[in-house]
Protein backbone atom coordinates (compact mmCIF):
# COMPACT_ATOMS: atom_id res chain seq x y z
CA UNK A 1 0.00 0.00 0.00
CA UNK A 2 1.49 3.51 -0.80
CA UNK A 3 1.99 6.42 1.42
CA UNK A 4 1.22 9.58 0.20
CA UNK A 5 3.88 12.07 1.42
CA UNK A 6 2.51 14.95 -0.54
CA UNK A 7 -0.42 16.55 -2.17
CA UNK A 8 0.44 18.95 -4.58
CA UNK A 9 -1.49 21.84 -6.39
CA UNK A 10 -1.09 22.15 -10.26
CA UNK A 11 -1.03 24.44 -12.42
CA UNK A 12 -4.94 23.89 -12.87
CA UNK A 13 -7.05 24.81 -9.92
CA UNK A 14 -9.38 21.93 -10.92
CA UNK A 15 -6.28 19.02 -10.76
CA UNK A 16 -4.43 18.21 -7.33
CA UNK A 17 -1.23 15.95 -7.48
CA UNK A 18 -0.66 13.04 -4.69
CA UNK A 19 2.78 12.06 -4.71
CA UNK A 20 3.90 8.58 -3.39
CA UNK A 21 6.13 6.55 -1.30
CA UNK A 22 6.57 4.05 -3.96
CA UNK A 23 5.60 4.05 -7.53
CA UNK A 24 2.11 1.98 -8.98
CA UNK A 25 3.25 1.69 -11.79
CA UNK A 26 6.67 1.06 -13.09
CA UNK A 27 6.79 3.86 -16.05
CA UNK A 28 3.45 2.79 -17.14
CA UNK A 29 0.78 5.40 -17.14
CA UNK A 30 -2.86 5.01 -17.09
CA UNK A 31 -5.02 8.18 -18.20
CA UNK A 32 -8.66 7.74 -17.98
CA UNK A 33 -11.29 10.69 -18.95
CA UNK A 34 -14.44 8.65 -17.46
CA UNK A 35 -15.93 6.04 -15.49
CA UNK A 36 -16.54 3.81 -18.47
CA UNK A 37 -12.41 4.17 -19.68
CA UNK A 38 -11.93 2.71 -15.98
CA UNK A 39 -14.17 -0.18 -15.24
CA UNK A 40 -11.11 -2.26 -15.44
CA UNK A 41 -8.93 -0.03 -12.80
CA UNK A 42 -9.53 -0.98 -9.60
CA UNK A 43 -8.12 2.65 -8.16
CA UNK A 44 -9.32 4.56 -11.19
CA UNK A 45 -12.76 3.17 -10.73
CA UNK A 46 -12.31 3.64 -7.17
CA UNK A 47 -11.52 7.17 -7.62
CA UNK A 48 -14.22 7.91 -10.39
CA UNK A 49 -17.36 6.29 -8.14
CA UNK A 50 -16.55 9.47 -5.97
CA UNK A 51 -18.95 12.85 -6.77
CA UNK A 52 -17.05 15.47 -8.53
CA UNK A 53 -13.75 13.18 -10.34
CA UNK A 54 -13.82 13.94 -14.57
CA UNK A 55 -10.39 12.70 -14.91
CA UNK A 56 -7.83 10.36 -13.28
CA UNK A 57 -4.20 10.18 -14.37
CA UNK A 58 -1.37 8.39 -12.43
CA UNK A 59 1.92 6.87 -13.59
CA UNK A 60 4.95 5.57 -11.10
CA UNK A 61 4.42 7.88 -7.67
CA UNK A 62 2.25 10.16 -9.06
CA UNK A 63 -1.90 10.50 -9.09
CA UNK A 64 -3.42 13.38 -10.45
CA UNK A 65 -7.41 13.70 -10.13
CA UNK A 66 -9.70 16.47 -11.64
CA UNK A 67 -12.53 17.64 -10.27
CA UNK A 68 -15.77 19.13 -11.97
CA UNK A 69 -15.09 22.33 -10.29
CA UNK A 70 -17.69 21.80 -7.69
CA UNK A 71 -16.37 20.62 -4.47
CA UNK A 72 -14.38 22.00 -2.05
CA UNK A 73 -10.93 20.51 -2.33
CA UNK A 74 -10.10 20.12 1.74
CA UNK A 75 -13.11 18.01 1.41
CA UNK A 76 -12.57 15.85 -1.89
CA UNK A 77 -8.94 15.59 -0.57
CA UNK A 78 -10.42 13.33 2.30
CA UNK A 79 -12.41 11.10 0.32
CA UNK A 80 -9.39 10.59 -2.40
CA UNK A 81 -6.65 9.50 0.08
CA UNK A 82 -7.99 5.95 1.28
CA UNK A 83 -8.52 4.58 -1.96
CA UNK A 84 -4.83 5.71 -2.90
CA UNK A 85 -3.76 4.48 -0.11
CA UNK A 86 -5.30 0.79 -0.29
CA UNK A 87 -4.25 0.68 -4.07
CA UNK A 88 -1.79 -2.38 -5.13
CA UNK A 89 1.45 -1.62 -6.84
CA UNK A 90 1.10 -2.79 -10.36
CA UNK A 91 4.06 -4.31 -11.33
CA UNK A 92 2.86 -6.29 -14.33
CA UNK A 93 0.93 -3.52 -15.63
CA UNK A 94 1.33 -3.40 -19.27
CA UNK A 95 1.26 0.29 -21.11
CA UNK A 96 -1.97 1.20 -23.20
CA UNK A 97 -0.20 1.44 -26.38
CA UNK A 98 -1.91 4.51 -27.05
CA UNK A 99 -1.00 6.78 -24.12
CA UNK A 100 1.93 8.53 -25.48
CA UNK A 101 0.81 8.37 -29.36
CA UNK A 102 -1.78 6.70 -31.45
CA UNK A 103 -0.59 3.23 -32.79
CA UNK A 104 -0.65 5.25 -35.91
CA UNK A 105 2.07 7.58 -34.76
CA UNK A 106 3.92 4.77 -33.02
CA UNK A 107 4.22 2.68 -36.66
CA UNK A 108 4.69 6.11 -38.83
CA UNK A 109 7.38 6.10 -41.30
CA UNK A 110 7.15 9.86 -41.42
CA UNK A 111 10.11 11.03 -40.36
CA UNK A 112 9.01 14.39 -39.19
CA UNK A 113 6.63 12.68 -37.04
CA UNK A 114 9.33 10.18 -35.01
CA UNK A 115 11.54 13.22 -34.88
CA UNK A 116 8.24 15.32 -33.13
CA UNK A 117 7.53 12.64 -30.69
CA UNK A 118 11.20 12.25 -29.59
CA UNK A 119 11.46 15.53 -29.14
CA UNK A 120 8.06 15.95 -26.78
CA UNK A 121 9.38 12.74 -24.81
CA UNK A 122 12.82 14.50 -23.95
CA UNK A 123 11.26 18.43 -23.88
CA UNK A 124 8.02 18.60 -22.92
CA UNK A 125 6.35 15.26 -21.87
CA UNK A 126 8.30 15.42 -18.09
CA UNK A 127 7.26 19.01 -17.70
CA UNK A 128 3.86 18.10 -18.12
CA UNK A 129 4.58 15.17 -15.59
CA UNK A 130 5.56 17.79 -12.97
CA UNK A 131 2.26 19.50 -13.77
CA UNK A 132 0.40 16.31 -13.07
CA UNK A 133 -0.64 15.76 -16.36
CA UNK A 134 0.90 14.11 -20.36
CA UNK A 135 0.33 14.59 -23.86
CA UNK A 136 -0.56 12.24 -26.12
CA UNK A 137 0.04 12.43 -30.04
CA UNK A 138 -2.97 11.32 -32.28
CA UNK A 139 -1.29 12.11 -35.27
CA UNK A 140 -0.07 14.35 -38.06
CA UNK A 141 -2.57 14.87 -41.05
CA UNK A 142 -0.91 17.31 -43.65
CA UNK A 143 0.92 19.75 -41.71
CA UNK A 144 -1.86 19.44 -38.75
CA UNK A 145 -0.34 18.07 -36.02
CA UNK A 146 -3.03 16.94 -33.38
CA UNK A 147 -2.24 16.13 -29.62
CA UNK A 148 -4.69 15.66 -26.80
CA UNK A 149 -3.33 16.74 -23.03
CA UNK A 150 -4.03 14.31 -20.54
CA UNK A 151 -4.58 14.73 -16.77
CA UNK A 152 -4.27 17.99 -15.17
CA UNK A 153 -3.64 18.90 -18.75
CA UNK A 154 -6.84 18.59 -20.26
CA UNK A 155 -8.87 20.97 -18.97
CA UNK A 156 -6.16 23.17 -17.68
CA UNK A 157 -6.58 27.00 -19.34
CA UNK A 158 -2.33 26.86 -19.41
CA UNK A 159 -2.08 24.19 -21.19
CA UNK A 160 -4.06 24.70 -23.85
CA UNK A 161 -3.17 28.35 -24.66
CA UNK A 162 0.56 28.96 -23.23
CA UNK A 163 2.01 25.63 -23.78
CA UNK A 164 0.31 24.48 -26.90
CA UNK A 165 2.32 27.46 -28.50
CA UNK A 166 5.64 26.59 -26.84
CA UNK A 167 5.20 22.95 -28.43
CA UNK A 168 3.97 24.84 -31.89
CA UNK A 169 7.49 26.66 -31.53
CA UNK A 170 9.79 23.55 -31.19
CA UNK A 171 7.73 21.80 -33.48
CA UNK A 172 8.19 24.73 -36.24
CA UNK A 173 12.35 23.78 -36.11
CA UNK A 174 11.38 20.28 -37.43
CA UNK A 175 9.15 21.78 -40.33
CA UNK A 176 7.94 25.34 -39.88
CA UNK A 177 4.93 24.62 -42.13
CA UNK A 178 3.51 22.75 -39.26
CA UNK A 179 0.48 23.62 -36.95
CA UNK A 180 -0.53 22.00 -33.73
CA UNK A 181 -3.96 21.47 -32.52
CA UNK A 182 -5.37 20.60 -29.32
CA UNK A 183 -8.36 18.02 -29.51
């Protein structure tokens, strides 16, 4: 069972960050945006069957919830901690091929588009981590590049103003034809 030895604010009001003792996850993250995306995760449906969660992101020692807005976070806190607390290590978990990019993106011969996601994992991706959130490619259609933040991320008014420029900007050195869109 994992201790929580911090909660942390992010960067959106509406995300809070519990960091761990010891990591669930070894590297693997899970990202879920509902209840239904979580029937199959004990602490993510754990965490989603309390009033308020829209979003539940966690990978090694790090959970990040979202809340609708509505609840008064000294209160949700309370009613998050036990079921992060009781949740098992999941050492055999196996990565959802699709958190990082889209199988897609993962099999693209498109060098632009390897060069883009190498480039988010080393600049970007564990800055968002920090934040309590990720960013997942979903691919490149023309010059449209399309990402989708996850966790604190993605419905955090930062991220998709400030940040989604930034990663415009470093994506405009690979090929400066190229725009990047939020979905």
């Amino acid at each position: 069972m994992p201790k929580i030895k911090e909660i942390e604010r992010t960067p959106n009001p509406d995300a809070m960050r519990f960091v761990l003792g010891e990591a669930l996850t070894n590297g693997v993250t899970k990202s879920y945006e509902n209840s239904s995306q979580a029937e199959d995760d004990e602490l993510a449906s754990a965490l989603f069957a309390i009033d308020h969660v829209i979003n539940v992101y966690y990978v090694d020692k790090y959970v990040t919830v979202t809340q609708d807005g509505e609840a008064v976070w000294s209160e949700l806190l309370r009613k998050l901690a036990p079921p992060i607390r009781e949740a098992k290590a999941q050492t055999d978990a196996v990565e959802d091929d699709e958190v990082h990019a889209t199988k897609e993106v993962q099999d693209s011969d498109d060098p632009r588009l390897i060069e883009i996601n190498k480039m988010l994992d080393e600049q970007v991706r564990p800055y968002l981590l920090a934040d309590g959130g990720g960013l997942k490619v979903l691919g490149l259609d023309g010059n449209r590049l399309k990402v989708h933040y996850q966790g604190a991320c993605g419905t955090c008014p930062t991220a998709t103003s400030g940040t989604l420029y930034a990663i415009e900007s470093m994506v405009k050195r690979v090929d400066p034809e190229i725009q990047v869109v939020s979905v």
